[in-house]
Protein backbone atom coordinates (compact mmCIF):
# COMPACT_ATOMS: atom_id res chain seq x y z
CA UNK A 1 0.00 0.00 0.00
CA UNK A 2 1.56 3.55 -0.78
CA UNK A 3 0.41 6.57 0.91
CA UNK A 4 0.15 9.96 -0.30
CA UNK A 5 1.01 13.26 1.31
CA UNK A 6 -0.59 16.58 2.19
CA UNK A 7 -2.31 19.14 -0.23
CA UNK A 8 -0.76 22.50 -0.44
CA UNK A 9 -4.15 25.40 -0.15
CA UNK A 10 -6.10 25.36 -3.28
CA UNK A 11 -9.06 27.57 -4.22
CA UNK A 12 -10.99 26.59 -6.89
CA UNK A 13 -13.73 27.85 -8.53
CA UNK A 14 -15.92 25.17 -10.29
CA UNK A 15 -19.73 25.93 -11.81
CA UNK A 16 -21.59 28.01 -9.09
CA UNK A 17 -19.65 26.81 -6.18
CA UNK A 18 -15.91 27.54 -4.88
CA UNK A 19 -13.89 24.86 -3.47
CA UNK A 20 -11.27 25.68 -0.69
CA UNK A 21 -8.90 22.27 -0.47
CA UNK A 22 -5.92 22.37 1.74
CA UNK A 23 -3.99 20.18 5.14
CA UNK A 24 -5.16 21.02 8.17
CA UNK A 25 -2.61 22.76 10.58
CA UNK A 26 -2.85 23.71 14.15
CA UNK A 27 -6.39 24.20 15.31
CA UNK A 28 -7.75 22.77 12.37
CA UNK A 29 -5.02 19.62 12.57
CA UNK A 30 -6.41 18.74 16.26
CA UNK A 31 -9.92 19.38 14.84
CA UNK A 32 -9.14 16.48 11.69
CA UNK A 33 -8.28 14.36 14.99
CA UNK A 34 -11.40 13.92 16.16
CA UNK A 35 -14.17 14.66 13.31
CA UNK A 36 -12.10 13.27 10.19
CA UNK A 37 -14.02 11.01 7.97
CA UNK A 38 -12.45 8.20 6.17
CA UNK A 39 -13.90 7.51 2.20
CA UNK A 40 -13.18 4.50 0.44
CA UNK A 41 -13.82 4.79 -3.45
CA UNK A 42 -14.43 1.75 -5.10
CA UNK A 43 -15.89 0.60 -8.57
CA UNK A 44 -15.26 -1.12 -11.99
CA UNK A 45 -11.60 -0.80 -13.36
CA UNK A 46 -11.52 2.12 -15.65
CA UNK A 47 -14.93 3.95 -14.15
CA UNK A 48 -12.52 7.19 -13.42
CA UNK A 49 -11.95 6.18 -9.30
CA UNK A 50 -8.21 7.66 -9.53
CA UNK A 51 -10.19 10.96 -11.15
CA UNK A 52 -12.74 11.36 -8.64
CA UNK A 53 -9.70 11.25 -6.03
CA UNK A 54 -8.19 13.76 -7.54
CA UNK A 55 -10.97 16.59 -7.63
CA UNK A 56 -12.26 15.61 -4.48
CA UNK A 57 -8.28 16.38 -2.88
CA UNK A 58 -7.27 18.69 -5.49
CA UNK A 59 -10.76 20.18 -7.28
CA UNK A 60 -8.79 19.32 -11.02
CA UNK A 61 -9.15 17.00 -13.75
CA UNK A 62 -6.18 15.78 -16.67
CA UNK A 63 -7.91 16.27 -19.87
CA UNK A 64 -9.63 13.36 -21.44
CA UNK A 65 -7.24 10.56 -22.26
CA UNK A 66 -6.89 7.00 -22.03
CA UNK A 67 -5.48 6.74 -18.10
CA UNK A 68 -3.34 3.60 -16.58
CA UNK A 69 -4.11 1.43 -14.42
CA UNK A 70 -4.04 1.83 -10.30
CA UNK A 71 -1.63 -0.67 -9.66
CA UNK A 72 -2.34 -0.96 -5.89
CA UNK A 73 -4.72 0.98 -3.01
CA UNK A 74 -3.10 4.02 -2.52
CA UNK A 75 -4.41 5.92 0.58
CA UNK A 76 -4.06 9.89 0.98
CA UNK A 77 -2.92 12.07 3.96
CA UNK A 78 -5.29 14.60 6.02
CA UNK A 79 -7.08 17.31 4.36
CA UNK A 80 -10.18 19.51 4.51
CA UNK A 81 -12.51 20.53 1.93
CA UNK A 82 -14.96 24.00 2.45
CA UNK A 83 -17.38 24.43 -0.38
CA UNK A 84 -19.32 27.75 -1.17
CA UNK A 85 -18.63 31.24 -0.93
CA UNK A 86 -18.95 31.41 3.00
CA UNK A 87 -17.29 28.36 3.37
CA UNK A 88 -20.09 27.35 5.25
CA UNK A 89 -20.03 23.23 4.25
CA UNK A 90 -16.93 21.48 4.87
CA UNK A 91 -15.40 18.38 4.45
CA UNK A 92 -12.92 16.95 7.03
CA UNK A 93 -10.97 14.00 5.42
CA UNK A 94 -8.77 11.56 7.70
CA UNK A 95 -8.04 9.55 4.55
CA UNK A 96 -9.19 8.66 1.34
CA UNK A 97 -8.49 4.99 -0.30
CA UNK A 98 -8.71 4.28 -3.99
CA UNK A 99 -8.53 0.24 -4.90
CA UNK A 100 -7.28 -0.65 -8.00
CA UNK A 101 -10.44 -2.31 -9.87
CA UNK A 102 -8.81 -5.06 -11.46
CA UNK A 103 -9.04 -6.97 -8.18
CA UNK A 104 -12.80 -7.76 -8.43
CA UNK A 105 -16.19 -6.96 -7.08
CA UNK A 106 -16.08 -9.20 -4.37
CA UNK A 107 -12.50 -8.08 -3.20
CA UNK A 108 -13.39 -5.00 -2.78
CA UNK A 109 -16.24 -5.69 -0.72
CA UNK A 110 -13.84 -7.48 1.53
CA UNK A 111 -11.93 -3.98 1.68
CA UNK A 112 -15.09 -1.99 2.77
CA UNK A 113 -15.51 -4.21 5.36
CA UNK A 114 -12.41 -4.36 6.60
CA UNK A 115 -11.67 -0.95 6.49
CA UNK A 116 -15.27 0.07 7.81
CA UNK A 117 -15.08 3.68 6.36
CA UNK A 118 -17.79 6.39 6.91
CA UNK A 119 -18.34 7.19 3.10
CA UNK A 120 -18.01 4.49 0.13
CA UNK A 121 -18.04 6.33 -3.08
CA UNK A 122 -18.97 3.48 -5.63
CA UNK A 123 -17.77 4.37 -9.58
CA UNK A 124 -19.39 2.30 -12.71
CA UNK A 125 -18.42 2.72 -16.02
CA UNK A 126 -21.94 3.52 -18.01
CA UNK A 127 -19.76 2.53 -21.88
CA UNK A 128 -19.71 -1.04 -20.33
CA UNK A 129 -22.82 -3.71 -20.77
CA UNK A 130 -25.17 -3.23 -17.93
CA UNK A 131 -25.45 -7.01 -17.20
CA UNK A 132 -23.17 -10.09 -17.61
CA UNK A 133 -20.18 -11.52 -15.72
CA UNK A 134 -19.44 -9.26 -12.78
CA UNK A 135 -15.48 -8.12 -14.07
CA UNK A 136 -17.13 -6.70 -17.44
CA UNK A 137 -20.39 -4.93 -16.41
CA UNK A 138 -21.77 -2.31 -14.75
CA UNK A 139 -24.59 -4.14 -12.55
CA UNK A 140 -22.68 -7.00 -12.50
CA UNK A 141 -19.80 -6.16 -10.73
CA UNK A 142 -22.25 -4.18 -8.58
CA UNK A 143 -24.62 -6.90 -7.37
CA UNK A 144 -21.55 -8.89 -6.87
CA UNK A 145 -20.20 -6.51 -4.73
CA UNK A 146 -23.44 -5.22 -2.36
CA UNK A 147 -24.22 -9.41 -2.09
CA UNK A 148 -20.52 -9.93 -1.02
CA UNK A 149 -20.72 -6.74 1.77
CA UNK A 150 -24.05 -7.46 2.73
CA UNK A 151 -23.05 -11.36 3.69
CA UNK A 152 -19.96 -9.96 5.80
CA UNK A 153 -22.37 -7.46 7.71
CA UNK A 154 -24.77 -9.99 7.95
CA UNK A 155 -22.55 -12.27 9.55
CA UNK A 156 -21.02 -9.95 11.91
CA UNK A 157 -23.55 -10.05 14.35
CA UNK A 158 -22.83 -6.44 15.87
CA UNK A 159 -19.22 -7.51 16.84
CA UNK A 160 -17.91 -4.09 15.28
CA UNK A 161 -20.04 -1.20 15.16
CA UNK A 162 -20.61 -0.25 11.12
CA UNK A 163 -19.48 3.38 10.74
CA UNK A 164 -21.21 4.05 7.41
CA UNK A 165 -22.61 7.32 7.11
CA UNK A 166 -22.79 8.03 3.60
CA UNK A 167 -23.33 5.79 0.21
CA UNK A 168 -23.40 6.86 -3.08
CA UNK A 169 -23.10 5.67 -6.79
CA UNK A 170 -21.38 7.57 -9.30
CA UNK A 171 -22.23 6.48 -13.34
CA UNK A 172 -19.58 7.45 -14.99
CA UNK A 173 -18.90 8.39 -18.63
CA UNK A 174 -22.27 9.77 -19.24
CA UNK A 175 -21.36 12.06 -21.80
CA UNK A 176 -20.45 8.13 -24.01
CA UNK A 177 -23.53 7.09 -24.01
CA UNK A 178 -27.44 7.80 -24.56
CA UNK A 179 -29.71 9.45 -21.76
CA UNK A 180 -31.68 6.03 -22.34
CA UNK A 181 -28.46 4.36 -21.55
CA UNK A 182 -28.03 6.52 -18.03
CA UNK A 183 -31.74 5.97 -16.85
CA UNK A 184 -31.40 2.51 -18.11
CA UNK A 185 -28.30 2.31 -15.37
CA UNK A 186 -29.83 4.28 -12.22
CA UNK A 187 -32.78 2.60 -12.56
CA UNK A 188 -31.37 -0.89 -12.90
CA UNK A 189 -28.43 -0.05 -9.87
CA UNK A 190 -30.92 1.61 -7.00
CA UNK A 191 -32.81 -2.12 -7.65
CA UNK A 192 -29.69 -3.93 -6.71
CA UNK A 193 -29.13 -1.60 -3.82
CA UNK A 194 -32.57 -1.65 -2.69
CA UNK A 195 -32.24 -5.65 -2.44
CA UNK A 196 -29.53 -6.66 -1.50
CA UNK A 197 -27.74 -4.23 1.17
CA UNK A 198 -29.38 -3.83 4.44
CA UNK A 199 -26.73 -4.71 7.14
CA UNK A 200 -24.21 -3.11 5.05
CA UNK A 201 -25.72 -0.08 5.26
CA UNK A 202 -25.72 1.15 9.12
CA UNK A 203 -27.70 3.46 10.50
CA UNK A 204 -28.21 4.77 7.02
CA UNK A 205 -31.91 5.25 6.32
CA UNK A 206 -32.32 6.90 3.50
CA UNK A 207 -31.90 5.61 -0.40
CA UNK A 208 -28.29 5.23 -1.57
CA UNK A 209 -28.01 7.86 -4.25
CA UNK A 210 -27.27 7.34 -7.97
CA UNK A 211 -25.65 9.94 -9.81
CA UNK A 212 -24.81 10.28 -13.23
CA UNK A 213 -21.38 11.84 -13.94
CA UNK A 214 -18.21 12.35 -16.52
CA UNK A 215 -15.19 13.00 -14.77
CA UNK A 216 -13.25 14.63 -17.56
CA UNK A 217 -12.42 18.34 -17.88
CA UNK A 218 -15.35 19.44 -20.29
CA UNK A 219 -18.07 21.38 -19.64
CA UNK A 220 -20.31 19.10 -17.62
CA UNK A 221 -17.56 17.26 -16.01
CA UNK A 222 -16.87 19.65 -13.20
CA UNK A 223 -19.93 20.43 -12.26
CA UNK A 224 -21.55 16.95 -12.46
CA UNK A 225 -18.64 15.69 -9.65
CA UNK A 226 -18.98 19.11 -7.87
CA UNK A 227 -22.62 17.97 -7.06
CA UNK A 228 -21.27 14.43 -5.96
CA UNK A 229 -18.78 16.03 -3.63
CA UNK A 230 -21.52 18.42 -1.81
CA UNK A 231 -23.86 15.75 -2.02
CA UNK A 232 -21.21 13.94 0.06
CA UNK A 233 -20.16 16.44 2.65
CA UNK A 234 -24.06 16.76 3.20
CA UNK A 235 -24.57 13.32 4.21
CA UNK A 236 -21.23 13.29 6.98
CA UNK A 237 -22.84 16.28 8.59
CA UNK A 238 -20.59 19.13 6.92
């Protein structure tokens, strides 16, 4: 496993919203002590996982190109994230972990578990079939995944205390494919969440959100993962 330093103090302006990204020192160091969340980012190999990292720590994108592989789980260091003009929502990350997808579905269920974050940020690639074997499509490799955590929650019987506070499912790619295609996908992935995690999901009560995105440095791109990030500072109590 490698791990990532700090972020030097970024402001960023992306659609209506401006981004403030830097480490926490002093006061705000002690504070990432005690109310830092840890986010695991999981998801199909090639649905943009590495990208979302990226914008969530450093509020950029590379321009569209064919990306390699993550190799291995890379985790980052502390940093904080305030969104809006007054700064008023903010993000306090103790970590985030990317998994390289080419392990599998299942394997990275056994990661969530393991590592018990408070946010899961789930990527599928919507340019891949919807259904089939698990390593080649998007619901696939998603029902293999929620039946894998589920089971491992299930079997737990309270031992450890789940921390999950937030859920979400980004679709990736949308600007490769038809809005048929994208409704097709939330449609078909809130069924698979709606049956088959329970356990897994805490004290979470509402529905796991699905959200359409293209993490690529176009015009929908920031905005589209701008909404994911607030979306998840929202649901950790920013």
């Amino acid at each position: 496993m490698s791990t990532n330093g700090g972020v030097a103090a970024a402001v960023v302006r992306v659609g209506i919203a401006v981004f403030e990204r830097a480490a926490p020192k002093g006061i705000a160091w002690v504070k990432s002590l005690f109310f830092g969340k840890t986010i695991v980012v999981i998801g199909q190999s090639r649905a943009g996982k590495t990208s979302f990292v990226d914008f969530l720590r450093h509020g950029i994108f590379e321009d569209e190109s064919d990306t390699g592989r993550t190799l291995e789980k890379t985790t980052s260091g502390r940093f904080d994230v305030k969104l809006g003009k007054d700064k008023t929502l903010e993000l306090i990350v103790e970590s985030v972990s990317d998994l390289p997808g080419q392990v599998g579905a299942t394997e990275h269920a056994n990661e969530t578990y393991k590592e018990n974050p408070h946010a899961v940020v789930l990527l599928l690639d919507l340019a891949t079939p919807l259904k089939g074997e698990p390593d080649r499509s998007s619901v696939g490799w998603l029902t293999t995944y929620c039946d894998r955590l589920e089971t491992l929650w299930r079997a737990n019987k309270k031992k450890k205390k789940n921390k999950i506070q937030s859920f979400v499912v980004l679709l990736n790619k949308k600007d490769k494919v038809k809005d048929s295609t994208v409704k097709k996908c939330v449609f078909e992935a809130k069924k698979v969440l709606e049956k088959e995690l329970k356990d897994a999901l805490g004290s979470i009560t509402d529905d796991v959100s699905v959200l359409p995105c293209c993490l690529v440095n176009n015009s929908n791109g920031p905005k589209l993962a701008e909404s994911a990030v607030i979306h998840i500072a929202k649901s950790l109590g920013g």
